[in-house]
Protein backbone atom coordinates (compact mmCIF):
# COMPACT_ATOMS: atom_id res chain seq x y z
CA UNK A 1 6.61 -3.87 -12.48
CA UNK A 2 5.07 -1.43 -9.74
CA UNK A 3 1.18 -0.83 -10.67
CA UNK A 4 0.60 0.85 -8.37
CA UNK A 5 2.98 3.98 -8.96
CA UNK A 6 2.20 4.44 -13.09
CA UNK A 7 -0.69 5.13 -15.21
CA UNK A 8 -1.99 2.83 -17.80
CA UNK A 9 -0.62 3.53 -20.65
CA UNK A 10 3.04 3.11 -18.73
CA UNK A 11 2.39 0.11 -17.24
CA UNK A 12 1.46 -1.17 -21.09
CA UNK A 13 4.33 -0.14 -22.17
CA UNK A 14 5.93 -2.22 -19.59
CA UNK A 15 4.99 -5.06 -20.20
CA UNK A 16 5.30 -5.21 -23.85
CA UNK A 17 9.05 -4.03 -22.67
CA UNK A 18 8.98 -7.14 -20.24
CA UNK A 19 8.32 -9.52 -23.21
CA UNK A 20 10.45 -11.49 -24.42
CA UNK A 21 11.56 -10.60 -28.07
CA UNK A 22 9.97 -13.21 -29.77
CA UNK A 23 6.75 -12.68 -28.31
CA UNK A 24 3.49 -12.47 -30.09
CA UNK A 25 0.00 -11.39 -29.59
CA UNK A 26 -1.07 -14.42 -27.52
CA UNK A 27 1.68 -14.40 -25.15
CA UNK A 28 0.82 -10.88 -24.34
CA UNK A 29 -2.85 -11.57 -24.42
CA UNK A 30 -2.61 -14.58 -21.79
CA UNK A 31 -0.17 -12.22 -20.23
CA UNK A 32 -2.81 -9.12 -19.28
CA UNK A 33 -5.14 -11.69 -18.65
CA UNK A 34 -3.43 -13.28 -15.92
CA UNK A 35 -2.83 -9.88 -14.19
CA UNK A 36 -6.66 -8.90 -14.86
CA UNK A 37 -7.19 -12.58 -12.78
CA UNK A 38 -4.55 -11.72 -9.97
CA UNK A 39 -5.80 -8.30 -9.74
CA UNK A 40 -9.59 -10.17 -9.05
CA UNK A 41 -8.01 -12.66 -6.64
CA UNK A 42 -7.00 -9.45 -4.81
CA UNK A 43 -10.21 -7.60 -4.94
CA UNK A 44 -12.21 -10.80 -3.50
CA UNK A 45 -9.63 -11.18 -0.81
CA UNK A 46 -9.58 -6.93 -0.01
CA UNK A 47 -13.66 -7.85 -0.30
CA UNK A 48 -13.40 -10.98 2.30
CA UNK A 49 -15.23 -12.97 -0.73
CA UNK A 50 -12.82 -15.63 0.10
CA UNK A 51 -13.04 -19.46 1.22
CA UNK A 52 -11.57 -20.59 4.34
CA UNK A 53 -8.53 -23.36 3.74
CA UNK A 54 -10.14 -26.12 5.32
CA UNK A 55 -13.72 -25.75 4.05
CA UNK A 56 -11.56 -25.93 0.41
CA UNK A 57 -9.72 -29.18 1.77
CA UNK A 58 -12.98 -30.47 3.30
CA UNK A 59 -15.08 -29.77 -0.06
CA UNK A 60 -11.99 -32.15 -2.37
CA UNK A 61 -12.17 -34.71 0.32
CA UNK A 62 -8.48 -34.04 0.97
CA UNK A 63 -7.32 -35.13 4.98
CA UNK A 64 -4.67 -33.45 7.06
C-alpha cells in the first residue's frame, strides 16, 4: 500500500481491503497502530532522534 500517493480516507479503505476476511476490530486496531508506530520510527530517524548501534549493544551488555 503506497501512503504516500492517496489521501486518508483511501488508504483506510485499503487496508480494511488488505484484511483478511475474517478479520475483526482488533486485528485492524493493532493493525493502524503498528503503522502509526512505523510511521514514528520514521519521523525520529528523518529527526536524527535516533541511538547509535553500538551505544544500544553497549547499554544490553551485548559483545561483538
Amino acid at each position: 500500500m503506497s501512503r504516500m500517493a492517496t489521501g486518508f480516507k483511501e488508504q483506510a479503505h485499503q487496508l480494511v481491503d488488505s484484511l483478511p476476511e475474517t478479520a475483526g476490530w482488533e486485528e485492524l486496531a493493532e493493525t493502524v497502530e503498528l503503522i502509526l508506530d512505523i510511521e514514528a520510527g520514521l519521523a525520529d530517524s528523518a529527526a536524527g532522534r535516533v541511538t547509535p548501534h553500538e551505544e544500544v549493544l553497549r547499554e544490553f551488555g551485548v559483545q561483538q
